[in-house]
PDB file of N, CA and C in Angstrom:
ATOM      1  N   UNK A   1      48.188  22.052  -1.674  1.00  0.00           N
ATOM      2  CA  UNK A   1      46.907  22.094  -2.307  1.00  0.00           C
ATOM      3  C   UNK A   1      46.023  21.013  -1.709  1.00  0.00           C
ATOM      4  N   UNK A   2      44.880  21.280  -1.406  1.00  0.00           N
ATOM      5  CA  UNK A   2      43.603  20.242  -0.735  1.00  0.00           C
ATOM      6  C   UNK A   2      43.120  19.734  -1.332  1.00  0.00           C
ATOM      7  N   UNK A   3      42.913  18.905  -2.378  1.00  0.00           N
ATOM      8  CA  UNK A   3      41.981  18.319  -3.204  1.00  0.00           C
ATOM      9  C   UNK A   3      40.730  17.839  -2.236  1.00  0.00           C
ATOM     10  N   UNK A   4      39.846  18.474  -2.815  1.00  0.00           N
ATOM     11  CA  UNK A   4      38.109  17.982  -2.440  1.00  0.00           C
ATOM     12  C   UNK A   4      37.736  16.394  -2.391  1.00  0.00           C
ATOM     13  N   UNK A   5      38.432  16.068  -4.221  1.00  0.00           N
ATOM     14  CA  UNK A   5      37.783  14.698  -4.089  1.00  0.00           C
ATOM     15  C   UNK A   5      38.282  13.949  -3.493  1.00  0.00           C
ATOM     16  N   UNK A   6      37.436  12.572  -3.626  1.00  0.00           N
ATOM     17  CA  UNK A   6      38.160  11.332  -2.482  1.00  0.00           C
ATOM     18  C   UNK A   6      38.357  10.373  -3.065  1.00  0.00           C
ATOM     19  N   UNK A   7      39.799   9.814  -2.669  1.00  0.00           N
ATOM     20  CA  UNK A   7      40.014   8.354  -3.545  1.00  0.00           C
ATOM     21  C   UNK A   7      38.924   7.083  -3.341  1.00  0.00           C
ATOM     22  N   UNK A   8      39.387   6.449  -4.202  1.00  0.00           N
ATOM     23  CA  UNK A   8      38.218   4.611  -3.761  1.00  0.00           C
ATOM     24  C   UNK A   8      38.850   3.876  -2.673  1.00  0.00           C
ATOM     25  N   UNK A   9      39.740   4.400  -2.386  1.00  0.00           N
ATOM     26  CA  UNK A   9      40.720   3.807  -1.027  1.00  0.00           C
ATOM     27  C   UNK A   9      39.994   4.402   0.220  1.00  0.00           C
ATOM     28  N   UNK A  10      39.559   5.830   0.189  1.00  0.00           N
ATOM     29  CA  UNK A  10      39.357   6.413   1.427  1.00  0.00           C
ATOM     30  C   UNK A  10      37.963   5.937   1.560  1.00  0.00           C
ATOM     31  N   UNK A  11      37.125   5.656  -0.018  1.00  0.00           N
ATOM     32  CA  UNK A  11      35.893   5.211  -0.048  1.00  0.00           C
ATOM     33  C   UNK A  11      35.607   4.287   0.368  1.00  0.00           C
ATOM     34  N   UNK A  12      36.377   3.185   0.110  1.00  0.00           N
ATOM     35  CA  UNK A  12      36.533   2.058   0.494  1.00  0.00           C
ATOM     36  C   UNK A  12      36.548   1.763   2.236  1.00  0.00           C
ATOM     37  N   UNK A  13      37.769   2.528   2.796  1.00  0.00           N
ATOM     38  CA  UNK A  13      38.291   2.125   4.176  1.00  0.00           C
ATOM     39  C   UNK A  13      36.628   2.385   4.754  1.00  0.00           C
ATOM     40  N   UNK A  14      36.195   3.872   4.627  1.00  0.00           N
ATOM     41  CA  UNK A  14      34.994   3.980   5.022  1.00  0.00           C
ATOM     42  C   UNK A  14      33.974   3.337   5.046  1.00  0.00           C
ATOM     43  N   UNK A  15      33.637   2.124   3.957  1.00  0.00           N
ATOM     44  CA  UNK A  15      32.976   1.298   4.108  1.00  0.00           C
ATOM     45  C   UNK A  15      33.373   0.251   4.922  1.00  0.00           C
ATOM     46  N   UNK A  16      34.320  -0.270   5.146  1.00  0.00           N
ATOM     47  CA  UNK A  16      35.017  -1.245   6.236  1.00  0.00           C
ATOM     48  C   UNK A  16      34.643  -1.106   7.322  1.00  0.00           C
ATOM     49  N   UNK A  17      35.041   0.590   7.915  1.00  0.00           N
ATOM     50  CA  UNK A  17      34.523   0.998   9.183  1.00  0.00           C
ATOM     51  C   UNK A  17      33.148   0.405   9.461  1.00  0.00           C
ATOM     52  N   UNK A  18      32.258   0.654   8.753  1.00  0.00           N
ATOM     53  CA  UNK A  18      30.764   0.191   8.785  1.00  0.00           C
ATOM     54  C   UNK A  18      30.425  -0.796   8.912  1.00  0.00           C
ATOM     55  N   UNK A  19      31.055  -1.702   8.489  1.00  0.00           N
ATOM     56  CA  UNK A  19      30.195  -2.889   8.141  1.00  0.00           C
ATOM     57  C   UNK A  19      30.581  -3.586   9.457  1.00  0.00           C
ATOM     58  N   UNK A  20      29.485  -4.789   9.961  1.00  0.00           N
ATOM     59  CA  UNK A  20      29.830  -5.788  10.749  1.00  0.00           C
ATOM     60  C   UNK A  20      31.239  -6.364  11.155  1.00  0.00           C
ATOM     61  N   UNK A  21      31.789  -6.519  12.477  1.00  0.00           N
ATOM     62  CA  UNK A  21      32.871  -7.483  12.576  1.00  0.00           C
ATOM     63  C   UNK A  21      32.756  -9.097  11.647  1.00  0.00           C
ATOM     64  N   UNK A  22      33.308  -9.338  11.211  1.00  0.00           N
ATOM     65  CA  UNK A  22      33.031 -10.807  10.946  1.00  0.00           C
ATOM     66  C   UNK A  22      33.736 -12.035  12.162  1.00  0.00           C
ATOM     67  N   UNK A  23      32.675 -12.328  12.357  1.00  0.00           N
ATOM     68  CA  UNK A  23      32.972 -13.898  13.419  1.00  0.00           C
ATOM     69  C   UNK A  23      34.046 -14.482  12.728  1.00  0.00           C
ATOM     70  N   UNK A  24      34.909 -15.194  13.546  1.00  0.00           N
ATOM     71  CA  UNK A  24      35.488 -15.420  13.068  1.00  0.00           C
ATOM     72  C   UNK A  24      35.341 -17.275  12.804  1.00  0.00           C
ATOM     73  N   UNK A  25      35.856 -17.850  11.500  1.00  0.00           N
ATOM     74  CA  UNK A  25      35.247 -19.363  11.451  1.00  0.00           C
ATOM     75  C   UNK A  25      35.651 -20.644  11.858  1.00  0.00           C
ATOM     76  N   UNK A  26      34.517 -21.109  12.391  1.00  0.00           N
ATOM     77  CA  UNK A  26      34.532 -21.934  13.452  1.00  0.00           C
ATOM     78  C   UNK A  26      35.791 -23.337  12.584  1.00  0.00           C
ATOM     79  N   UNK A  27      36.594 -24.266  14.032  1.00  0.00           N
ATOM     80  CA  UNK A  27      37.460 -25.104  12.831  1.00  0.00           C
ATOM     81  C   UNK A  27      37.448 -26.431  13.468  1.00  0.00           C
ATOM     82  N   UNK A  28      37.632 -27.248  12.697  1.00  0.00           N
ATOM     83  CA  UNK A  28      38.030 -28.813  13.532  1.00  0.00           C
ATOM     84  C   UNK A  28      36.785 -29.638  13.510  1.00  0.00           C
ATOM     85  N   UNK A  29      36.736 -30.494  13.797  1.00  0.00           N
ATOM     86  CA  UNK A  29      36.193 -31.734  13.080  1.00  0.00           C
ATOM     87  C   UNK A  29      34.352 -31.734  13.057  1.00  0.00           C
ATOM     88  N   UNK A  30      34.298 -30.776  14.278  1.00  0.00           N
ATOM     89  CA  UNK A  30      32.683 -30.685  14.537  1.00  0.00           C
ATOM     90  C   UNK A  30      32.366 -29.461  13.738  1.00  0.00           C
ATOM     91  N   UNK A  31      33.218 -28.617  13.506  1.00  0.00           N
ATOM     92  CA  UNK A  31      32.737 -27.540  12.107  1.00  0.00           C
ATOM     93  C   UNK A  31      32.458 -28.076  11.180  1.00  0.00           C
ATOM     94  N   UNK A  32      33.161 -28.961  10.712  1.00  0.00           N
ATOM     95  CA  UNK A  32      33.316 -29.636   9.273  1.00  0.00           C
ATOM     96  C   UNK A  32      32.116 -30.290   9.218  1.00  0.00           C
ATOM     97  N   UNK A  33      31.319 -31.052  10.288  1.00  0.00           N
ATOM     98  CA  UNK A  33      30.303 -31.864  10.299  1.00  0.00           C
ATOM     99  C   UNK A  33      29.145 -31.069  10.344  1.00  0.00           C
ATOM    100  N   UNK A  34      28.997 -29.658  11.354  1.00  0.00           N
ATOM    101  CA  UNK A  34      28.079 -28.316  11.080  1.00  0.00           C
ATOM    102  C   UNK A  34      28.118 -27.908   9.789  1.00  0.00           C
ATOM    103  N   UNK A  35      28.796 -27.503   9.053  1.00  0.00           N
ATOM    104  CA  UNK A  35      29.051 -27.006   7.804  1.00  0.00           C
ATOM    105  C   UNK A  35      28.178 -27.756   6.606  1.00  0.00           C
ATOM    106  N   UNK A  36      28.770 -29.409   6.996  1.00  0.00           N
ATOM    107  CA  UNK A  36      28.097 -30.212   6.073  1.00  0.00           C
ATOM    108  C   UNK A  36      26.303 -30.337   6.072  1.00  0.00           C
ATOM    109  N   UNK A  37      26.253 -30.658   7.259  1.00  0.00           N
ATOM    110  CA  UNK A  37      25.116 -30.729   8.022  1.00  0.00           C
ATOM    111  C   UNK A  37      23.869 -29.350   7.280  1.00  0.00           C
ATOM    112  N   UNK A  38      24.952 -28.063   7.541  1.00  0.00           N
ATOM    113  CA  UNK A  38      23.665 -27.449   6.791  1.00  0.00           C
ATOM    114  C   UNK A  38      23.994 -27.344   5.624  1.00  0.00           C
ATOM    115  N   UNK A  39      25.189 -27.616   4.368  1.00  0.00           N
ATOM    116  CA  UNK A  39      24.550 -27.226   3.292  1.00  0.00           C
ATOM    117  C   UNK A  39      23.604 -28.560   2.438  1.00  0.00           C
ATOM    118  N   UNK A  40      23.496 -29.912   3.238  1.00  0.00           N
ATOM    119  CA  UNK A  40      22.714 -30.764   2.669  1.00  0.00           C
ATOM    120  C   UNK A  40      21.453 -30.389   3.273  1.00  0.00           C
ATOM    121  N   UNK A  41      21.109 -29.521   4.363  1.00  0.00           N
ATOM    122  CA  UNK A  41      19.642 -28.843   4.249  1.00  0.00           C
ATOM    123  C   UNK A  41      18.927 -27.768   3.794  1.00  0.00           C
ATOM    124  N   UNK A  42      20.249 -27.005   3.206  1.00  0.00           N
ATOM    125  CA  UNK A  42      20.103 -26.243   2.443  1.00  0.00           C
ATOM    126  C   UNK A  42      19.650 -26.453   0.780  1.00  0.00           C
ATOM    127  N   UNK A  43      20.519 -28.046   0.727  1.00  0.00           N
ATOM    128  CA  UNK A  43      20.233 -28.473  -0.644  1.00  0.00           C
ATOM    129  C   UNK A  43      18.598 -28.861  -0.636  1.00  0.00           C
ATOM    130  N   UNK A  44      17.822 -29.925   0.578  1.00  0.00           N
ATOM    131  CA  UNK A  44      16.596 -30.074   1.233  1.00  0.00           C
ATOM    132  C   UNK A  44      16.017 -29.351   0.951  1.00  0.00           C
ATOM    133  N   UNK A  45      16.160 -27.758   1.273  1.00  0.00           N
ATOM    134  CA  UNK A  45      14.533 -26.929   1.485  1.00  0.00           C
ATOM    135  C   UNK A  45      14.991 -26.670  -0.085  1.00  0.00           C
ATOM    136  N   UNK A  46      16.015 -25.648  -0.916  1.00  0.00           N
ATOM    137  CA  UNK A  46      16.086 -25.381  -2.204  1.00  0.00           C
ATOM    138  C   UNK A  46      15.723 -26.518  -3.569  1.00  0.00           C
ATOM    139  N   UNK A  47      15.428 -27.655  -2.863  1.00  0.00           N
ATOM    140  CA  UNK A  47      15.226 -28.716  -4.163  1.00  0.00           C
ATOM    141  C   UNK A  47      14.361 -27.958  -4.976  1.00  0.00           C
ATOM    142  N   UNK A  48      14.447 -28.530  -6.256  1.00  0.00           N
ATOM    143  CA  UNK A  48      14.075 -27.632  -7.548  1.00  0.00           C
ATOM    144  C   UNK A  48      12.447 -28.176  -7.463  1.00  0.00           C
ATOM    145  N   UNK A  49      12.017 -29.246  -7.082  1.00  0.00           N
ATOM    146  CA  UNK A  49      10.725 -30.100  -7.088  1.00  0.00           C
ATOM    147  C   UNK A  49      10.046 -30.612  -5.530  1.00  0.00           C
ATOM    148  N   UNK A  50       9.830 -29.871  -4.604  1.00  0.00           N
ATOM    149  CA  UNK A  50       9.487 -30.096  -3.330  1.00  0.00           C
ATOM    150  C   UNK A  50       8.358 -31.315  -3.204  1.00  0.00           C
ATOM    151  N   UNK A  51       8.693 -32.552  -2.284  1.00  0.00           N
ATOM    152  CA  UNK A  51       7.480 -33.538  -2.472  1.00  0.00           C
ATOM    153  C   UNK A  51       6.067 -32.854  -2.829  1.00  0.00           C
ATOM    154  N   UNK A  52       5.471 -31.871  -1.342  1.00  0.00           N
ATOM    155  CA  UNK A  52       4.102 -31.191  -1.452  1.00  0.00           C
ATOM    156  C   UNK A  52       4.502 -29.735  -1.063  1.00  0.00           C
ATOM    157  N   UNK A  53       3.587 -29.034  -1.541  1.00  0.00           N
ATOM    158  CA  UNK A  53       3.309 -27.731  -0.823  1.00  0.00           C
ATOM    159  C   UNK A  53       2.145 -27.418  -0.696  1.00  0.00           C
ATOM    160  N   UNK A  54       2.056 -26.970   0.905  1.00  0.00           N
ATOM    161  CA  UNK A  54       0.596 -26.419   1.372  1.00  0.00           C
ATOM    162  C   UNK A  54       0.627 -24.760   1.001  1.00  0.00           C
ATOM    163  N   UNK A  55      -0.767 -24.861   0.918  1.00  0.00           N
ATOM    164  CA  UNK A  55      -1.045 -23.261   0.881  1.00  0.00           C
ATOM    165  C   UNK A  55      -1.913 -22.944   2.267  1.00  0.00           C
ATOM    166  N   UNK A  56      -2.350 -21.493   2.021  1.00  0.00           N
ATOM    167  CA  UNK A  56      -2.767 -21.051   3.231  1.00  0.00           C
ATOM    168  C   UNK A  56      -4.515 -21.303   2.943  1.00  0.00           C
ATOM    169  N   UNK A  57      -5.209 -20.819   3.536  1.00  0.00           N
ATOM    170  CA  UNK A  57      -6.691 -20.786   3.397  1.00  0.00           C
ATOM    171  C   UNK A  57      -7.006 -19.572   2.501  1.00  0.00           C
ATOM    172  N   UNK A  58      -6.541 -18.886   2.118  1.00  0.00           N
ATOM    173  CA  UNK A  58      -6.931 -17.571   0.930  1.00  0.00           C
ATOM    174  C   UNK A  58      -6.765 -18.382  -0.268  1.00  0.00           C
ATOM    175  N   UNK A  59      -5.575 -18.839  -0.236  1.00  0.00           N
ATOM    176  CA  UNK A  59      -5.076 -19.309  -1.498  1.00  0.00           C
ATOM    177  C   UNK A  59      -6.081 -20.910  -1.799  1.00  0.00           C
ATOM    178  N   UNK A  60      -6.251 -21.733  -0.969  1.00  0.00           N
ATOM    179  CA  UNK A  60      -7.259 -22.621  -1.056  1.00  0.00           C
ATOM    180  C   UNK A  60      -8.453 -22.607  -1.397  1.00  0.00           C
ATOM    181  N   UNK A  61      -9.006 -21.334  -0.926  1.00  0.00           N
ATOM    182  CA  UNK A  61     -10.342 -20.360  -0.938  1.00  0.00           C
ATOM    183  C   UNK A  61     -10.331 -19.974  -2.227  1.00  0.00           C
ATOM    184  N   UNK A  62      -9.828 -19.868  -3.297  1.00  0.00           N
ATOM    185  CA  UNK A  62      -9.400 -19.278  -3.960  1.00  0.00           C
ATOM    186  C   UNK A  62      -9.690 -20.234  -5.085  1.00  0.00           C
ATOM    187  N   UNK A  63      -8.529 -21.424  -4.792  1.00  0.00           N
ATOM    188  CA  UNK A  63      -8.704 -23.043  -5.667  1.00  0.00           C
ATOM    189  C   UNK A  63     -10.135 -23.485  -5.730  1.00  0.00           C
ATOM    190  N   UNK A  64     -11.066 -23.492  -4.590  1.00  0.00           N
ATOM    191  CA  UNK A  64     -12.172 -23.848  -4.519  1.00  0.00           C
ATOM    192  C   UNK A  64     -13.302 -23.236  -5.031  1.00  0.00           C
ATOM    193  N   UNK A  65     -12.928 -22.083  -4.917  1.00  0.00           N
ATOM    194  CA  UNK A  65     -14.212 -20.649  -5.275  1.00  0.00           C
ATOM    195  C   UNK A  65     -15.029 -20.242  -3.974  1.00  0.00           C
ATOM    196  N   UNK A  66     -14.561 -20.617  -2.538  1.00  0.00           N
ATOM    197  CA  UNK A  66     -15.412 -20.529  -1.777  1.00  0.00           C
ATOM    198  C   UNK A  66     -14.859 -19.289  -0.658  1.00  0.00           C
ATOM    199  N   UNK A  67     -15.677 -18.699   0.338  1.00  0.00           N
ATOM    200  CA  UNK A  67     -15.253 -17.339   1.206  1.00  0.00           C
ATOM    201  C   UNK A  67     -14.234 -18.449   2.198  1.00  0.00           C
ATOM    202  N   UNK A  68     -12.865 -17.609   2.660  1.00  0.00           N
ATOM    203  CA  UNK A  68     -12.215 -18.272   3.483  1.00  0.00           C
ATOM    204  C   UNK A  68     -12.418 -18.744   4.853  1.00  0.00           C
ATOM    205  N   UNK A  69     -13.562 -17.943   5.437  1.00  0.00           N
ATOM    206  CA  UNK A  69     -14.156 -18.063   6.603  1.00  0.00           C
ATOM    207  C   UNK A  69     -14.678 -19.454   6.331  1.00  0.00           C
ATOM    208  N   UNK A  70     -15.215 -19.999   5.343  1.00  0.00           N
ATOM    209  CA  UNK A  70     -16.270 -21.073   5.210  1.00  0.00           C
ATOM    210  C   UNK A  70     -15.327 -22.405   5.317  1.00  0.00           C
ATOM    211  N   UNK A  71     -14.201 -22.144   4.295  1.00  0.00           N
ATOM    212  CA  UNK A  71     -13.140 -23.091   4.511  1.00  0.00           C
ATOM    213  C   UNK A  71     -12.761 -23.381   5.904  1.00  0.00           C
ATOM    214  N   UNK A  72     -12.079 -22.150   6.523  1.00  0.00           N
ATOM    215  CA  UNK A  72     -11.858 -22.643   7.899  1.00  0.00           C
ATOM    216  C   UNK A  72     -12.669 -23.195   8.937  1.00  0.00           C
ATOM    217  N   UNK A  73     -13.363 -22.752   8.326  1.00  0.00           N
ATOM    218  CA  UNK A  73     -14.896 -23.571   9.811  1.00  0.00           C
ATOM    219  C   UNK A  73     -14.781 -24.896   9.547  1.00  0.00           C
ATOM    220  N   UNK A  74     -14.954 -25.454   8.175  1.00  0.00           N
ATOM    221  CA  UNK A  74     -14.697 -26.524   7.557  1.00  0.00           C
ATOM    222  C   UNK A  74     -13.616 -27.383   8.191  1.00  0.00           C
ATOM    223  N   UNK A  75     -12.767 -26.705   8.060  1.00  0.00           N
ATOM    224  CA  UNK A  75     -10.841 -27.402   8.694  1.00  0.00           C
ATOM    225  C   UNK A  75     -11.354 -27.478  10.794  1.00  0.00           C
ATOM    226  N   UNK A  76     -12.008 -26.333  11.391  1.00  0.00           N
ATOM    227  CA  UNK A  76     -12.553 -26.232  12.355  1.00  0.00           C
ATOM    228  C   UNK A  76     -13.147 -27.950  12.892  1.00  0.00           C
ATOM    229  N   UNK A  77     -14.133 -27.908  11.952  1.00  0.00           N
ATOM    230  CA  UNK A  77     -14.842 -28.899  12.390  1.00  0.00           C
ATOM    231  C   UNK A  77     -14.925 -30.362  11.577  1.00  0.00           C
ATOM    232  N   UNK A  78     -13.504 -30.196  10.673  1.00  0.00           N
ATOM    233  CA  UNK A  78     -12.795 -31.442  10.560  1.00  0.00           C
ATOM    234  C   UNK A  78     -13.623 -32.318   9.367  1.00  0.00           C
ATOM    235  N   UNK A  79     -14.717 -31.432   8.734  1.00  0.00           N
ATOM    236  CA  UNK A  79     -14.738 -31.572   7.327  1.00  0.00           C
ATOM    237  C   UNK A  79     -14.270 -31.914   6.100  1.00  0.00           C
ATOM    238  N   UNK A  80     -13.019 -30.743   6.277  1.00  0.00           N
ATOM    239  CA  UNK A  80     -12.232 -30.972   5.272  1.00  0.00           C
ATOM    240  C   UNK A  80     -10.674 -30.871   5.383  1.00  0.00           C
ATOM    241  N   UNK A  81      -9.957 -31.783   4.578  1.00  0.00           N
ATOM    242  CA  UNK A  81      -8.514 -32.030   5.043  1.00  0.00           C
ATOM    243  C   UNK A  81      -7.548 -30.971   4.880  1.00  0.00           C
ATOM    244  N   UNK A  82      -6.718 -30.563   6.348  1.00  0.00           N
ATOM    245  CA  UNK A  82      -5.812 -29.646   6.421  1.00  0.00           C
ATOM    246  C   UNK A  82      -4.926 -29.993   7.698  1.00  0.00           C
ATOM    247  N   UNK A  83      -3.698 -29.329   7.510  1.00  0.00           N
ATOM    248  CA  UNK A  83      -2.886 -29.906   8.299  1.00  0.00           C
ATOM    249  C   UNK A  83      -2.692 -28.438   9.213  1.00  0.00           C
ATOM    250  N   UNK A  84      -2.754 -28.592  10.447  1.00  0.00           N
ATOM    251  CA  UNK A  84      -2.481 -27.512  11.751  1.00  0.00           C
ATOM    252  C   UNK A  84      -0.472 -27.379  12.137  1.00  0.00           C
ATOM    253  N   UNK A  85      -0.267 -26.241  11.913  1.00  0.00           N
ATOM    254  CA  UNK A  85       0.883 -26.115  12.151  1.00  0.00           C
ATOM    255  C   UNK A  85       0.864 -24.848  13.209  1.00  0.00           C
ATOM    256  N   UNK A  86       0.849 -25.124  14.159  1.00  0.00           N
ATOM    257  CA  UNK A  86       0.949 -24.243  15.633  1.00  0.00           C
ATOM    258  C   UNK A  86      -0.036 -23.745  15.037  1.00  0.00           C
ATOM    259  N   UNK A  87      -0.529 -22.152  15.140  1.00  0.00           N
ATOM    260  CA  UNK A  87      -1.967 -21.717  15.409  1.00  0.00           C
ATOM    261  C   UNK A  87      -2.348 -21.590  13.476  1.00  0.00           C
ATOM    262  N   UNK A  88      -1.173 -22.312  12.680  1.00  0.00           N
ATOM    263  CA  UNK A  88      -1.738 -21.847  11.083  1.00  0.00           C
ATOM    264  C   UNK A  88      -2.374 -23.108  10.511  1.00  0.00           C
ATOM    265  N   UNK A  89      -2.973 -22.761   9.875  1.00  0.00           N
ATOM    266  CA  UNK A  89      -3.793 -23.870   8.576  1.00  0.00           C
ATOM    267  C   UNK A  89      -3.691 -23.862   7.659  1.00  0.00           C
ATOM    268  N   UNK A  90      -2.973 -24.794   7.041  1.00  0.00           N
ATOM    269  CA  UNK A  90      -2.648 -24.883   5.807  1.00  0.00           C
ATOM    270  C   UNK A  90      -2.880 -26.225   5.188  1.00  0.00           C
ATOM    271  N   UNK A  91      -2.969 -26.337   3.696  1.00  0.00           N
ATOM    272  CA  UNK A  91      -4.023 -27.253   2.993  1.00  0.00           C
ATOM    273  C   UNK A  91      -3.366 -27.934   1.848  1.00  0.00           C
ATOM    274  N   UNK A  92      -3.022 -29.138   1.355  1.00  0.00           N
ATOM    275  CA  UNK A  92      -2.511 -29.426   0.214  1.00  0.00           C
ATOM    276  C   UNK A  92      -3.532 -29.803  -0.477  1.00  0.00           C
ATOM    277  N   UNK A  93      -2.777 -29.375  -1.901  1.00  0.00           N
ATOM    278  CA  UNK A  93      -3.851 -28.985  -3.172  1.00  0.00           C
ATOM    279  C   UNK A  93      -4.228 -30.624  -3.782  1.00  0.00           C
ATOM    280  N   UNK A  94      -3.347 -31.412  -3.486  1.00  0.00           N
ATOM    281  CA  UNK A  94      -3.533 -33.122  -4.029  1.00  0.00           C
ATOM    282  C   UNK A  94      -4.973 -33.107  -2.865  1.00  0.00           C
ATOM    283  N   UNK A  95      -4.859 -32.979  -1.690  1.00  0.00           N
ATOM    284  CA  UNK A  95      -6.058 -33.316  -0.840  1.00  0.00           C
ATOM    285  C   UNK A  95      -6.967 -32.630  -1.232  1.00  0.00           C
ATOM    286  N   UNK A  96      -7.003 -31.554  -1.129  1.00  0.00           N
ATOM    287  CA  UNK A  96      -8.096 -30.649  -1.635  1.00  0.00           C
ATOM    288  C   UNK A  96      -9.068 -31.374  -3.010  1.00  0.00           C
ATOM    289  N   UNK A  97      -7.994 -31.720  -3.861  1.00  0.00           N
ATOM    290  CA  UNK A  97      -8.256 -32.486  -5.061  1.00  0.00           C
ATOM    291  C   UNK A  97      -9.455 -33.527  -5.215  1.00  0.00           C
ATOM    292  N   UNK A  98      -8.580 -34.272  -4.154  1.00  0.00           N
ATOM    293  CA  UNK A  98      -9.420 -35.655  -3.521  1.00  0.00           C
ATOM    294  C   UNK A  98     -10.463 -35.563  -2.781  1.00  0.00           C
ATOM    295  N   UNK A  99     -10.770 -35.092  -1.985  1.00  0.00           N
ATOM    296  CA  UNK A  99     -11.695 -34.321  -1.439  1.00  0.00           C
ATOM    297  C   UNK A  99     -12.684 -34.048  -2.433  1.00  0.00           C
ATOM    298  N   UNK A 100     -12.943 -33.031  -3.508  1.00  0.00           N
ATOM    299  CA  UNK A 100     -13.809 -32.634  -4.055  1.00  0.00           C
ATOM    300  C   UNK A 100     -14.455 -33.834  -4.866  1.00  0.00           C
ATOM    301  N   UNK A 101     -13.275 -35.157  -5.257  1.00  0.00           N
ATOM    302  CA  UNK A 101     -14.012 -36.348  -5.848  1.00  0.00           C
ATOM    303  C   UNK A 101     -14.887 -36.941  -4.502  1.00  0.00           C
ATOM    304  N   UNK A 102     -14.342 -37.081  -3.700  1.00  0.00           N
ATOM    305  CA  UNK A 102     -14.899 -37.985  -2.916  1.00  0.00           C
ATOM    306  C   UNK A 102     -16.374 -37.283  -2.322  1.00  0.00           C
ATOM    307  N   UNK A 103     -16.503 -36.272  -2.374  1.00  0.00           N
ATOM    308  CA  UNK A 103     -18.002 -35.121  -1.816  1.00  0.00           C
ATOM    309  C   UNK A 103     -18.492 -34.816  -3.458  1.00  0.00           C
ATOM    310  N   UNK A 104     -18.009 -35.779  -4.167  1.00  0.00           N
ATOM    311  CA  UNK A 104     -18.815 -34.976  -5.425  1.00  0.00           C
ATOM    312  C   UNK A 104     -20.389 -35.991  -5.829  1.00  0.00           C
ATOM    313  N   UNK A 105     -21.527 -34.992  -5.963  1.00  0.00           N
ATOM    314  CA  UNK A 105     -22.401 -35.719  -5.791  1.00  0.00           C
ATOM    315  C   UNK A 105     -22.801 -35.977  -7.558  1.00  0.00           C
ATOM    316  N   UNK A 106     -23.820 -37.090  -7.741  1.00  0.00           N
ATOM    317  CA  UNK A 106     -24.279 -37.138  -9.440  1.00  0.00           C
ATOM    318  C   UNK A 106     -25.592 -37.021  -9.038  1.00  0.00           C
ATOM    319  N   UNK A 107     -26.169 -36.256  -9.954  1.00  0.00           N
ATOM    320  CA  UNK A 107     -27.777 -36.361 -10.280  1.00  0.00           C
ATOM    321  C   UNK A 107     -28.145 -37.934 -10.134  1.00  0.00           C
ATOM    322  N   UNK A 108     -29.234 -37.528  -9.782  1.00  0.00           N
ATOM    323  CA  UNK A 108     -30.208 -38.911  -9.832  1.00  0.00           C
ATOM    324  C   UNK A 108     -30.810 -38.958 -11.328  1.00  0.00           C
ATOM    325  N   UNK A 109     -30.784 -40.171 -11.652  1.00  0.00           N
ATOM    326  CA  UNK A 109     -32.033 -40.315 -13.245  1.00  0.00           C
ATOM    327  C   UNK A 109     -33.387 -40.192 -12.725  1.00  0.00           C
ATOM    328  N   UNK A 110     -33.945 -39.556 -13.500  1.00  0.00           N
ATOM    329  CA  UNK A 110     -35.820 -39.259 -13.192  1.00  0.00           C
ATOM    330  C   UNK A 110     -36.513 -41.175 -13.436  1.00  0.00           C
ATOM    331  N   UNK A 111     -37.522 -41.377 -13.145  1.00  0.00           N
ATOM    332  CA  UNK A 111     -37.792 -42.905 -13.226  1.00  0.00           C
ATOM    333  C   UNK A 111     -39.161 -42.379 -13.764  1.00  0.00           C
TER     334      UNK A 111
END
């Protein structure tokens, strides 16, 4: 007799077939120091409280109320504070902050 269905074994092997070889893992004293090496930068980028984070110019544009084109001309011609990371621009929101005190103007009193 042929049975149709298929065990979780045959289901299984079949998935084995598929999947990736696994490398096999690296051993001895300079693994141990790779290994370490990245999961304390792993712990680095995942910290629960990152010192700063920049945003992009939409998202800045956004904080400010102003068109993003205007911002960047701004960052362009060194107006206003942003940090260049290869061809991107990106802006922290503490500067941004500071910035708006330091360009903030007061009325004059009438005399």
């Amino acid at each position: 007799m042929n049975n149709p269905m298929r065990t979780l074994t045959t289901l299984k092997a079949r998935n084995d077939m598929n999947a990736p070889p696994q490398s096999p893992q690296p051993s001895g004293r300079w693994a141990r120091t790779r290994n370490a090496a990245a999961q304390l930068t792993r712990r680095a980028v995942h910290a629960d409280s990152p010192p700063f984070a920049l945003i992009d110019a939409k998202a800045a544009s956004t904080m400010l109320g102003v068109p993003p084109t205007w911002l960047l001309a701004q960052a362009r011609e060194g107006g206003i504070p942003h940090h260049r990371l290869g061809h991107y621009v990106r802006f922290n929101p503490d500067d941004l902050k500071e910035w708006l005190q330091e360009t903030r103007s007061m009325p004059r009193g009438r005399f």
